[in-house]
C-alpha atoms as a PDB file:
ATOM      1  CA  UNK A   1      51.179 124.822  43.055  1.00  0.00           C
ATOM      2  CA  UNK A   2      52.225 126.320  46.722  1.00  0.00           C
ATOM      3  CA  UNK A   3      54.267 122.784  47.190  1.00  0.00           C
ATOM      4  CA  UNK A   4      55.652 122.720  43.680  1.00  0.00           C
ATOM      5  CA  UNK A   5      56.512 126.439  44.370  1.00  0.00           C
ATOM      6  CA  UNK A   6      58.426 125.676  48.169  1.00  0.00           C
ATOM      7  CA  UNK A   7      59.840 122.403  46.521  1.00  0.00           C
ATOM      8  CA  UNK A   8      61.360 123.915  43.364  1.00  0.00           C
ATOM      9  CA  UNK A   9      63.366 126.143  46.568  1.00  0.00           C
ATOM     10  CA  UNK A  10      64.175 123.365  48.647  1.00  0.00           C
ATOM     11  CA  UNK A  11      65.421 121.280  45.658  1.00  0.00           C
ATOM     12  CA  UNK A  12      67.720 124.755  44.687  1.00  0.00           C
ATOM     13  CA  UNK A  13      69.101 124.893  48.173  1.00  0.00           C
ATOM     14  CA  UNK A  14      69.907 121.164  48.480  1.00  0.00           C
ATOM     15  CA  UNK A  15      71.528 120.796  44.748  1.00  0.00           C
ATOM     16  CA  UNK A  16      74.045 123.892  45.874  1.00  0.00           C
ATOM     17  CA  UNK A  17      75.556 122.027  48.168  1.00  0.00           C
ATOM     18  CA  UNK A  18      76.006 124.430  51.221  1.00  0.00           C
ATOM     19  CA  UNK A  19      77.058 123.420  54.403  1.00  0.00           C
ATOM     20  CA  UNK A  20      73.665 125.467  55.577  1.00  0.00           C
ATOM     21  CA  UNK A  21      71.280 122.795  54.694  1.00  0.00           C
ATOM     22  CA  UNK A  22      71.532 120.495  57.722  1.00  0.00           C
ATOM     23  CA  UNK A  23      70.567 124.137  60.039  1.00  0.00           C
ATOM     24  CA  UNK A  24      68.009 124.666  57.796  1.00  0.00           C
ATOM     25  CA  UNK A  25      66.428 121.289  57.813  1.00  0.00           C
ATOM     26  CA  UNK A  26      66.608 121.697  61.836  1.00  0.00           C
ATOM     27  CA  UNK A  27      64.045 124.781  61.589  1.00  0.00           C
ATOM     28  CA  UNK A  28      59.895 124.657  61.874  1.00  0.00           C
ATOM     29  CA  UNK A  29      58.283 124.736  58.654  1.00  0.00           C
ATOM     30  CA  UNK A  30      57.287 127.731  57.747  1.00  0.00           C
ATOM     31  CA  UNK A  31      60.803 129.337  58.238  1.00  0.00           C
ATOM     32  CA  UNK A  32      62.283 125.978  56.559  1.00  0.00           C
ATOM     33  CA  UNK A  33      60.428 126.964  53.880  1.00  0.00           C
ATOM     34  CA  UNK A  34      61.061 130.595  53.973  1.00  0.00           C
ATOM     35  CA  UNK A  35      64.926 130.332  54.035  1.00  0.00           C
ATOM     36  CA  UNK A  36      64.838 127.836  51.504  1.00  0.00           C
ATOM     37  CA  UNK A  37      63.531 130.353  49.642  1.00  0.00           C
ATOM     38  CA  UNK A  38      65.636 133.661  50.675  1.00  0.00           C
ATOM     39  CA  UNK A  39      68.709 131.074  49.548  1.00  0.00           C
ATOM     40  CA  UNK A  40      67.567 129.985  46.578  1.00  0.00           C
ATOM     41  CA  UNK A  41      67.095 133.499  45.211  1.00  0.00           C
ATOM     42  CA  UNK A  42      70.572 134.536  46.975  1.00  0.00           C
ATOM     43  CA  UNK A  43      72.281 131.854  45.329  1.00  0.00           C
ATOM     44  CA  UNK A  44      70.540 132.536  41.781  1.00  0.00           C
ATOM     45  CA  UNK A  45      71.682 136.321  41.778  1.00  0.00           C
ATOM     46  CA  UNK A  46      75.116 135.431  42.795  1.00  0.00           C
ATOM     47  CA  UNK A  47      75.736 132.836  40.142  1.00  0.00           C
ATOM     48  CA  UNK A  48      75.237 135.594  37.890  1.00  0.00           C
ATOM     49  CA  UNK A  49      78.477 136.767  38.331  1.00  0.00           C
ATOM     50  CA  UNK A  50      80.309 133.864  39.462  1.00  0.00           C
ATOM     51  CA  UNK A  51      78.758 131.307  37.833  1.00  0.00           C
ATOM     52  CA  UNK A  52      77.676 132.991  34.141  1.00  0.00           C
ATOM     53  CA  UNK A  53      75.991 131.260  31.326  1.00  0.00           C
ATOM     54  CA  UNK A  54      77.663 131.631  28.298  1.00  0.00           C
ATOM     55  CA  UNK A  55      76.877 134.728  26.299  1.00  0.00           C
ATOM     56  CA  UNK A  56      74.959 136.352  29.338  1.00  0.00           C
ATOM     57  CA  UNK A  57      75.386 140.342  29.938  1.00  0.00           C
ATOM     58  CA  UNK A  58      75.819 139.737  33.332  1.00  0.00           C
ATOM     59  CA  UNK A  59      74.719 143.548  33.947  1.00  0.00           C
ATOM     60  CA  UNK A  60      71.257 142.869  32.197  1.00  0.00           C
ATOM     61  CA  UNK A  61      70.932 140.087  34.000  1.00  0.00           C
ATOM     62  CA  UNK A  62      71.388 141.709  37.296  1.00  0.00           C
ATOM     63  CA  UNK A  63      68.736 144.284  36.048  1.00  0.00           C
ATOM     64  CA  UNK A  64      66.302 141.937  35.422  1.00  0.00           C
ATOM     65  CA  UNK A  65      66.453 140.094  39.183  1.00  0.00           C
ATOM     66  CA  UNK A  66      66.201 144.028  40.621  1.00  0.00           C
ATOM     67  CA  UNK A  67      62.770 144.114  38.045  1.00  0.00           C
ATOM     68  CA  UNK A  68      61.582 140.644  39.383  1.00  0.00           C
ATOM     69  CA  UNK A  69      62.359 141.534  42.845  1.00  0.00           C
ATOM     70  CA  UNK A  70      59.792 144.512  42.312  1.00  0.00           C
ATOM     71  CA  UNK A  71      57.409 142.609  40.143  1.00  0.00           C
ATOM     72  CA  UNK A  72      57.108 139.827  43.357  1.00  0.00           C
ATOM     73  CA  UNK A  73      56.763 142.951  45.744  1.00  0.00           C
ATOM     74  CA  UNK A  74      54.254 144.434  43.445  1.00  0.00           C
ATOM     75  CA  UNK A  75      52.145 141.553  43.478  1.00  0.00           C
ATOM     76  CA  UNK A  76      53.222 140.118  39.850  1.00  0.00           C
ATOM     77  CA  UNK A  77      56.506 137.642  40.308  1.00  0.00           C
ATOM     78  CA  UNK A  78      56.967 135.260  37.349  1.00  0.00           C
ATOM     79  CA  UNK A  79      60.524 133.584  38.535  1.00  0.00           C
ATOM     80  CA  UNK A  80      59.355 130.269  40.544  1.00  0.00           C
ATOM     81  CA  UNK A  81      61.492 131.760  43.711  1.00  0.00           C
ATOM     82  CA  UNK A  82      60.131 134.988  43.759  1.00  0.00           C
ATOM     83  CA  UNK A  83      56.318 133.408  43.456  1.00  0.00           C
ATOM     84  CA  UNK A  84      57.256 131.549  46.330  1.00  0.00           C
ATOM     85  CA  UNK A  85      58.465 134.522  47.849  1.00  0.00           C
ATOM     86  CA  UNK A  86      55.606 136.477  47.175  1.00  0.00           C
ATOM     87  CA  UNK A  87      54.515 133.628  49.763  1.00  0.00           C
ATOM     88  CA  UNK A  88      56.729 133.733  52.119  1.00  0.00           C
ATOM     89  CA  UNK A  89      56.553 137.753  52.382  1.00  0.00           C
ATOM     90  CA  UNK A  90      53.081 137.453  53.992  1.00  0.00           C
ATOM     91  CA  UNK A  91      54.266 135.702  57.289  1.00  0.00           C
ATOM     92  CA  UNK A  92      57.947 137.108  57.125  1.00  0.00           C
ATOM     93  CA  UNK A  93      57.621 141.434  56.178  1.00  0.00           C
ATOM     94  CA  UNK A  94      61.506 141.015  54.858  1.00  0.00           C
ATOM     95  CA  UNK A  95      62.394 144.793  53.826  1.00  0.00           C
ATOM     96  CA  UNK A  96      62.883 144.842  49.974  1.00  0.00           C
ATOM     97  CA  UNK A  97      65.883 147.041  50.472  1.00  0.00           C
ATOM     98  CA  UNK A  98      67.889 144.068  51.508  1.00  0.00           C
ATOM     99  CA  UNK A  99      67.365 141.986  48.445  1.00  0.00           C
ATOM    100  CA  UNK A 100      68.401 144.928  46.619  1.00  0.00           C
ATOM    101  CA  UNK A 101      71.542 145.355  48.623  1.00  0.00           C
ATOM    102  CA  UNK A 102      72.459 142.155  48.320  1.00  0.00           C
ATOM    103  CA  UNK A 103      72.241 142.850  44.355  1.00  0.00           C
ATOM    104  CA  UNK A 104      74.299 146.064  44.743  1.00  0.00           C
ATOM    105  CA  UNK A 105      77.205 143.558  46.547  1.00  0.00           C
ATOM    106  CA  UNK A 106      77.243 141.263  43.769  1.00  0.00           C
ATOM    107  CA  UNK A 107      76.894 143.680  41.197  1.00  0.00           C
ATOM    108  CA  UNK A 108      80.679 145.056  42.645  1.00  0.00           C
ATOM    109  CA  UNK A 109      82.404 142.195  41.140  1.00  0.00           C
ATOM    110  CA  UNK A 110      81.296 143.586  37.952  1.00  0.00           C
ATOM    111  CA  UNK A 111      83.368 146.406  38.123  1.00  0.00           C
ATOM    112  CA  UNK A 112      86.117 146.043  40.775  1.00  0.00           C
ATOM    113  CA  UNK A 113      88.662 143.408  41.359  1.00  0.00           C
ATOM    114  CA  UNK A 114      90.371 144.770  44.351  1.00  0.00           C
ATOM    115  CA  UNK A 115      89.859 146.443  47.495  1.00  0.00           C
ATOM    116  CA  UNK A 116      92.686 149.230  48.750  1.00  0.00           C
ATOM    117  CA  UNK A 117      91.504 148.952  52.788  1.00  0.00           C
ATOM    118  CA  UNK A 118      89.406 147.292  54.881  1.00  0.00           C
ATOM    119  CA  UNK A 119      86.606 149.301  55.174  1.00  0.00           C
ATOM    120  CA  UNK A 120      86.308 148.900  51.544  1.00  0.00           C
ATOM    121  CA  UNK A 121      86.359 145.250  51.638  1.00  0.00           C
ATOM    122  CA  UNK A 122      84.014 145.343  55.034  1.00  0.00           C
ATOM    123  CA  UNK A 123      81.237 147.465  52.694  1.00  0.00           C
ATOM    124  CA  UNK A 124      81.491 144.712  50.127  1.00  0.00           C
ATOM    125  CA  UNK A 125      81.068 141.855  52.695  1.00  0.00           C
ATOM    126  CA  UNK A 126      78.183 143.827  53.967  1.00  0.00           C
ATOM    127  CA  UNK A 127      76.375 143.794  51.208  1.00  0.00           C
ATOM    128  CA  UNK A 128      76.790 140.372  50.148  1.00  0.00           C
ATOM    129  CA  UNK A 129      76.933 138.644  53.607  1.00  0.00           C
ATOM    130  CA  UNK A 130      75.544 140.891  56.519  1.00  0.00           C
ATOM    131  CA  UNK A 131      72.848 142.029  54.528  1.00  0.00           C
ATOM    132  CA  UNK A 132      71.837 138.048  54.436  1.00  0.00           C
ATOM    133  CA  UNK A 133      72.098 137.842  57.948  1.00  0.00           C
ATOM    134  CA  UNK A 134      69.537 140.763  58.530  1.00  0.00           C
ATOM    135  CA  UNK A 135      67.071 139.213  55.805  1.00  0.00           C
ATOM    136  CA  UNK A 136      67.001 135.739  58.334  1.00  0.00           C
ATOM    137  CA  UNK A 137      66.559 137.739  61.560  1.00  0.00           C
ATOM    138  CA  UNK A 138      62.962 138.776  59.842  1.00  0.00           C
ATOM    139  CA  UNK A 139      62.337 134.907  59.529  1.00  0.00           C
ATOM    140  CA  UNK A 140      63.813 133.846  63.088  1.00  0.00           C
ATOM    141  CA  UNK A 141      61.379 136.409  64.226  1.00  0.00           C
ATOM    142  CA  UNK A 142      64.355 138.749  65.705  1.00  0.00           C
ATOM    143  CA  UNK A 143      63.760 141.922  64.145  1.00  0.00           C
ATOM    144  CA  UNK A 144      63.692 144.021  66.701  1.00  0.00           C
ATOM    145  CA  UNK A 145      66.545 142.790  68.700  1.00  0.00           C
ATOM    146  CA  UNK A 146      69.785 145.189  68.696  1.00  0.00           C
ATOM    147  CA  UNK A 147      71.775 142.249  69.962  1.00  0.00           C
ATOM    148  CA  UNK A 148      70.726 139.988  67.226  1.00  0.00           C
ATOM    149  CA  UNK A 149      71.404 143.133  64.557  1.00  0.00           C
ATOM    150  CA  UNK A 150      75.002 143.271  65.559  1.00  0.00           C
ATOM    151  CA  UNK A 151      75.160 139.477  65.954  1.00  0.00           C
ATOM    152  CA  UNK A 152      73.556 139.143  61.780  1.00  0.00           C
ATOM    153  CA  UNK A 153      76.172 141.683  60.970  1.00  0.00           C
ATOM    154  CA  UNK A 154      79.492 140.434  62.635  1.00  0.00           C
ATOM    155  CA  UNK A 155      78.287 137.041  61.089  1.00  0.00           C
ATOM    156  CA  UNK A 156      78.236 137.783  57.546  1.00  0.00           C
ATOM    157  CA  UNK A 157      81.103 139.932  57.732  1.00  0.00           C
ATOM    158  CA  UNK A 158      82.820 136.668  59.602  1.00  0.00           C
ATOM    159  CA  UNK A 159      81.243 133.970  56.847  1.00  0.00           C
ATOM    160  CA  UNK A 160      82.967 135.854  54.110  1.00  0.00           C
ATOM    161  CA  UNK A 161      86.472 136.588  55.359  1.00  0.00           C
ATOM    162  CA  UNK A 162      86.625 133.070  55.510  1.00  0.00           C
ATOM    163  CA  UNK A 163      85.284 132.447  52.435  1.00  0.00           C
ATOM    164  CA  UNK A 164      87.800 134.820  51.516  1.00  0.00           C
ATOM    165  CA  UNK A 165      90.236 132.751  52.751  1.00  0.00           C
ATOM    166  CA  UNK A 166      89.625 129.577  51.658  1.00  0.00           C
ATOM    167  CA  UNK A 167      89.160 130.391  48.193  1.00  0.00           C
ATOM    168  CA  UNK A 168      92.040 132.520  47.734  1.00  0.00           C
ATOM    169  CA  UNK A 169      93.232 130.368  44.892  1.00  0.00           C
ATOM    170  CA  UNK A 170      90.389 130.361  43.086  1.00  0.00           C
ATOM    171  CA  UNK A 171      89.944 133.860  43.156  1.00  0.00           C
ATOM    172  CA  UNK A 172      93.124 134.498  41.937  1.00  0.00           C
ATOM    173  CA  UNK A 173      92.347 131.823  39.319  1.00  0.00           C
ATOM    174  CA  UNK A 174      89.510 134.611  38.318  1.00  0.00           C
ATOM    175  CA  UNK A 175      91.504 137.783  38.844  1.00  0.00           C
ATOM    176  CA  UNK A 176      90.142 139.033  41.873  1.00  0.00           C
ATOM    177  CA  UNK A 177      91.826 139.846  45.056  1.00  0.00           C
ATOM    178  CA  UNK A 178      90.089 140.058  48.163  1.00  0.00           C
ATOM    179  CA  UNK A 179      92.163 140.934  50.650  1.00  0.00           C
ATOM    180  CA  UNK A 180      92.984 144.491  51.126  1.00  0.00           C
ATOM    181  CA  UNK A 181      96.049 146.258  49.117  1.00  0.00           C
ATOM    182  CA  UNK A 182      97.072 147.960  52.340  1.00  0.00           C
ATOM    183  CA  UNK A 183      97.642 144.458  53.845  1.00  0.00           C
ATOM    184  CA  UNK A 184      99.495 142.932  51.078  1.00  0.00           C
ATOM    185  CA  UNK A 185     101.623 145.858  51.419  1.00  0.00           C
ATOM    186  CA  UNK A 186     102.089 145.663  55.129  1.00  0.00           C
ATOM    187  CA  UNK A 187     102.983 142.158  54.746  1.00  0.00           C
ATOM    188  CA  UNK A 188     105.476 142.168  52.095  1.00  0.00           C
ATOM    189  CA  UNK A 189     103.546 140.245  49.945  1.00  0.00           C
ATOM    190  CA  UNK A 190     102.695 141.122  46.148  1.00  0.00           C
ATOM    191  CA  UNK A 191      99.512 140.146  43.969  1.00  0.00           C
ATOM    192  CA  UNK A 192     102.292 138.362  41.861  1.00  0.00           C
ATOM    193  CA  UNK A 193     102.975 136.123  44.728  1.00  0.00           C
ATOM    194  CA  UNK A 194      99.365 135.405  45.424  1.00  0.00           C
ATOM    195  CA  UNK A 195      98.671 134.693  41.502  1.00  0.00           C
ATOM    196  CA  UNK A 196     101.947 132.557  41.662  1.00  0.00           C
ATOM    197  CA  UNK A 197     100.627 130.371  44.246  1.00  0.00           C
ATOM    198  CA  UNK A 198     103.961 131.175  46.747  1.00  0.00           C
ATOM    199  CA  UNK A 199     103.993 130.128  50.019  1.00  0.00           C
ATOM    200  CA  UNK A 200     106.473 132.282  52.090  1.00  0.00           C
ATOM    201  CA  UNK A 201     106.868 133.462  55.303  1.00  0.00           C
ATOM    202  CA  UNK A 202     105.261 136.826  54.292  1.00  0.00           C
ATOM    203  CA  UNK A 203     102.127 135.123  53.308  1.00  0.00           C
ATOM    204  CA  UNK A 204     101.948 132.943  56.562  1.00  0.00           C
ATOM    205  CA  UNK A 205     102.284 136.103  58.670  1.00  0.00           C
ATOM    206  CA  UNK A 206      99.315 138.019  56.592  1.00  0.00           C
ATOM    207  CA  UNK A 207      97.190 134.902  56.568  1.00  0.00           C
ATOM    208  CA  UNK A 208      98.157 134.743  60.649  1.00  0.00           C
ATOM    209  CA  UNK A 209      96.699 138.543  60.450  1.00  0.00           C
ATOM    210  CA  UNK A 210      93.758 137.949  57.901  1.00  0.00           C
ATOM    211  CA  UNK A 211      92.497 134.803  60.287  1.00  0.00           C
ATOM    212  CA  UNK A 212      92.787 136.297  63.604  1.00  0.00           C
ATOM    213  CA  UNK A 213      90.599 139.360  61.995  1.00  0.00           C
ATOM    214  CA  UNK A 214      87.562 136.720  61.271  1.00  0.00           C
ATOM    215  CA  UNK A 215      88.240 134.932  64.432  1.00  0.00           C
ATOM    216  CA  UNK A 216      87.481 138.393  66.075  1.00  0.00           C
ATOM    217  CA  UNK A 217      83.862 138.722  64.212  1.00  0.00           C
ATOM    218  CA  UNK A 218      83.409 135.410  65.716  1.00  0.00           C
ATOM    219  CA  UNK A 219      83.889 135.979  68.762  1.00  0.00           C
ATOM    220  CA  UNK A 220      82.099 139.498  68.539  1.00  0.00           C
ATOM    221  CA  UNK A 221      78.655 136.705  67.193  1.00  0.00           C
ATOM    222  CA  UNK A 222      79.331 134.998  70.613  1.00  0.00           C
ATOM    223  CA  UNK A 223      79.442 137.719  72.785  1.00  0.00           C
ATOM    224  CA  UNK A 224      76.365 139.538  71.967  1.00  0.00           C
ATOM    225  CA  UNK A 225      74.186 136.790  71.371  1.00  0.00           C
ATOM    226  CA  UNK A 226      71.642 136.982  74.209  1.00  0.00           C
ATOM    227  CA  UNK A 227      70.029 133.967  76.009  1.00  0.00           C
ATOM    228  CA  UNK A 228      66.089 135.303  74.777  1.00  0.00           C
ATOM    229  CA  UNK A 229      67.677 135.114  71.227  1.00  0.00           C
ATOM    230  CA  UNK A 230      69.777 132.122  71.229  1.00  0.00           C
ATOM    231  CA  UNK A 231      66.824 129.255  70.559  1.00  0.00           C
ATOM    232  CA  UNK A 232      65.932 131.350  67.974  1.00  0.00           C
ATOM    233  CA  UNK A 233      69.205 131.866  66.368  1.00  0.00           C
ATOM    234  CA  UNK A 234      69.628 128.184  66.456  1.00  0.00           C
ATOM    235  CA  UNK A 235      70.292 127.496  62.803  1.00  0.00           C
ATOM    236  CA  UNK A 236      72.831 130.733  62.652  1.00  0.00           C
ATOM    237  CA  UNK A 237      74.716 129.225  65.676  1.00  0.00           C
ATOM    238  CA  UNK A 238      75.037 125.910  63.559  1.00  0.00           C
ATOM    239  CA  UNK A 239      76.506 128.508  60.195  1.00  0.00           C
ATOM    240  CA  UNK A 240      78.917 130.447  62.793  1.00  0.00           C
ATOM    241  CA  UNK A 241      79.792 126.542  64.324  1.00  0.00           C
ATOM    242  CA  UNK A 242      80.553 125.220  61.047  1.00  0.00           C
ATOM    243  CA  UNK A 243      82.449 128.274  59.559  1.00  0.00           C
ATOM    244  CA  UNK A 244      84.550 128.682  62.733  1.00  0.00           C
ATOM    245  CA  UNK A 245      85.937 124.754  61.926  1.00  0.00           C
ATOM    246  CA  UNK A 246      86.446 125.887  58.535  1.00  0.00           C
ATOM    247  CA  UNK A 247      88.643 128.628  59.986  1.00  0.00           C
ATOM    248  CA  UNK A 248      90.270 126.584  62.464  1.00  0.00           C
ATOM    249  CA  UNK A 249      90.934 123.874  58.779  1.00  0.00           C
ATOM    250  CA  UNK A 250      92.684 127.238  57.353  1.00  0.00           C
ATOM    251  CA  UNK A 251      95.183 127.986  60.417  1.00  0.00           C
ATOM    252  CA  UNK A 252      95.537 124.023  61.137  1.00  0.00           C
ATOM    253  CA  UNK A 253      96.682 123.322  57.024  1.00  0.00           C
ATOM    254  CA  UNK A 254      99.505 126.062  58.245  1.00  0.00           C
ATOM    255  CA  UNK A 255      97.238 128.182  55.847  1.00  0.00           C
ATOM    256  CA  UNK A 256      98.393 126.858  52.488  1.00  0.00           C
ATOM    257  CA  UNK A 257      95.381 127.104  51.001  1.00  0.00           C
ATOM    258  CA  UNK A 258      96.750 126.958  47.453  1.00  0.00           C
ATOM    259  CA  UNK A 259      97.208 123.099  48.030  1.00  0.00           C
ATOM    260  CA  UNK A 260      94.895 121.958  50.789  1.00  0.00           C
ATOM    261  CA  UNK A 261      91.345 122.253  49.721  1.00  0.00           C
ATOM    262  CA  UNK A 262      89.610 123.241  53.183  1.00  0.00           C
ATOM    263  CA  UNK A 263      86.093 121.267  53.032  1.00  0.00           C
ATOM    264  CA  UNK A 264      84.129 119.977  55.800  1.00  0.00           C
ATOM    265  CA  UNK A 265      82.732 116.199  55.002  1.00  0.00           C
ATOM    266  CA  UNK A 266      78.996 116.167  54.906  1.00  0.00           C
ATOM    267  CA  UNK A 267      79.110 113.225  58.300  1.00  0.00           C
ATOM    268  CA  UNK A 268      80.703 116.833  60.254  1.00  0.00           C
ATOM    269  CA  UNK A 269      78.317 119.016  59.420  1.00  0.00           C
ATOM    270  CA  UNK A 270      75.417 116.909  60.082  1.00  0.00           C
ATOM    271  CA  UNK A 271      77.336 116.349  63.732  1.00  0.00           C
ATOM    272  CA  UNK A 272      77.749 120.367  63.943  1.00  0.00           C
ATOM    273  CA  UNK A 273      73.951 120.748  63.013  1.00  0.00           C
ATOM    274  CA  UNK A 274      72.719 118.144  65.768  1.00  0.00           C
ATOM    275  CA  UNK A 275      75.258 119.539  68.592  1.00  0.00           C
ATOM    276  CA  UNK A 276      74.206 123.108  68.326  1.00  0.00           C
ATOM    277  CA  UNK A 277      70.503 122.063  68.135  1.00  0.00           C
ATOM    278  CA  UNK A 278      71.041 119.956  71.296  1.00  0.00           C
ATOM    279  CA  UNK A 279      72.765 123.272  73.277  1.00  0.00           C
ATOM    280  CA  UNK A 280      69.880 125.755  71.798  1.00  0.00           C
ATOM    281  CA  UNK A 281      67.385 123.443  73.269  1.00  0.00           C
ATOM    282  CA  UNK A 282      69.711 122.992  76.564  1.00  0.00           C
ATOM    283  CA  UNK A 283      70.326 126.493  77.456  1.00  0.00           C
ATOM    284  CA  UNK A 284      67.102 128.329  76.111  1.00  0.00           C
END
């Protein structure tokens, strides 16, 4: 049943279609398995909202993952992920908190479809990114390292700018708006442009801004990465490689992003994955 369980995960992770699969096939076993897992469940609780069922209360549903969450930490999961993570919680102690505010992220697209500042928007990316990041430092067996904290948290808030970025379209396509009001407004540039699709001088100057912003959470991740943490961080190094080229796609496309779609082929990743293994290895 414990390989059916771990399986059911791995098969979850691999039919999503994220570029993190090739790290995660790099790792040891038992936190292969483990982040198989911690994705798997991520990825169901955030297709609630972005990927609905038909007729679903997306609210209910959201309540019932919370009740699951505490059923599996309580001893009595029924979901196959959460059995498995009932698992996976005896080798990696991953604070219940986090899975909770990852639920609280999500649960913000319920209710809000724009962000006035920043900080607002840096909150939300918390919650929905950061908060990831600090649930895989349990399972790289980093914990307890400030450096890797701050490296967790710069990451996720640096995965989903970009994802910000690249999917401005279909955002828009969904009525939400990610980037901040008070840049829009800086910028010159209205949510009637964005929804229109227009590609003006305005926008290149605020995407200019908006990418140079997630560059600098980049470049925070590689500054405070320590040598003692950087073998273990292997597979996050291979995430910040990989999202750093989609960047780079964004600025390189001249950042229309409204007719470009900004994808990494599967043959780049895989060469990502293996190059950033090779350096962990080198310089550990």
């Amino acid at each position: 049943m414990k390989d059916a369980l771990a399986d059911y995960c791995r098969q979850r992770t691999r039919q999503s279609g994220t570029s993190f699969y090739y790290a995660f096939r790099l790792l040891p076993a038992p936190q292969r398995d483990a982040i198989y897992t911690v994705y798997s469940l991520c990825r169901e609780i955030d297709d609630v909202v972005d990927r609905p069922e038909a007729g679903t209360d997306e609210r209910a549903a959201l309540r019932s993952w919370r009740h699951e969450l505490d059923s599996c930490y309580n001893g009595t999961p029924t979901h196959p992920i959460t059995r498995n993570l009932q698992r996976v919680l005896r080798t990696f102690p991953i604070p219940r908190q986090y899975f909770h505010q990852l639920i609280d992220g999500v649960e913000m697209d319920l209710h809000r479809a724009r962000y006035d500042t920043f900080q607002e928007l840096y909150d939300y990316c918390y919650r929905v990114a950061s908060v990831i990041g600090l649930i895989c430092l349990e399972i790289f067996h980093c914990r307890h390292s400030p450096a890797a904290r701050r490296y967790a948290v710069n990451l996720g808030i640096a995965f989903q700018l970009t994802n910000i970025l690249r999917d401005l379209a279909v955002d828009a396509g969904r009525g939400r708006i990610y980037l901040p009001a008070e840049d829009l407004q800086r910028f010159g540039y209205s949510e009637e442009d964005l929804f229109a699709h227009r590609l003006s001088p305005s926008f290149v100057e605020m995407m200019r801004f908006q990418c140079g912003r997630a560059g600098n959470f980049f470049l925070s991740c590689r500054e405070s990465i320590s040598r003692e943490d950087r073998s273990r961080l292997f597979a996050a190094e291979v995430m910040r490689n990989t999202y750093e080229k989609v960047l780079k796609k964004i600025e390189k496309c001249r950042f229309d992003v409204f007719r470009n779609q900004v994808r990494l082929p599967g043959r780049e990743k895989i060469w990502i994955a293996g190059r950033t293994w090779l350096s962990s290895r080198v310089f550990s």
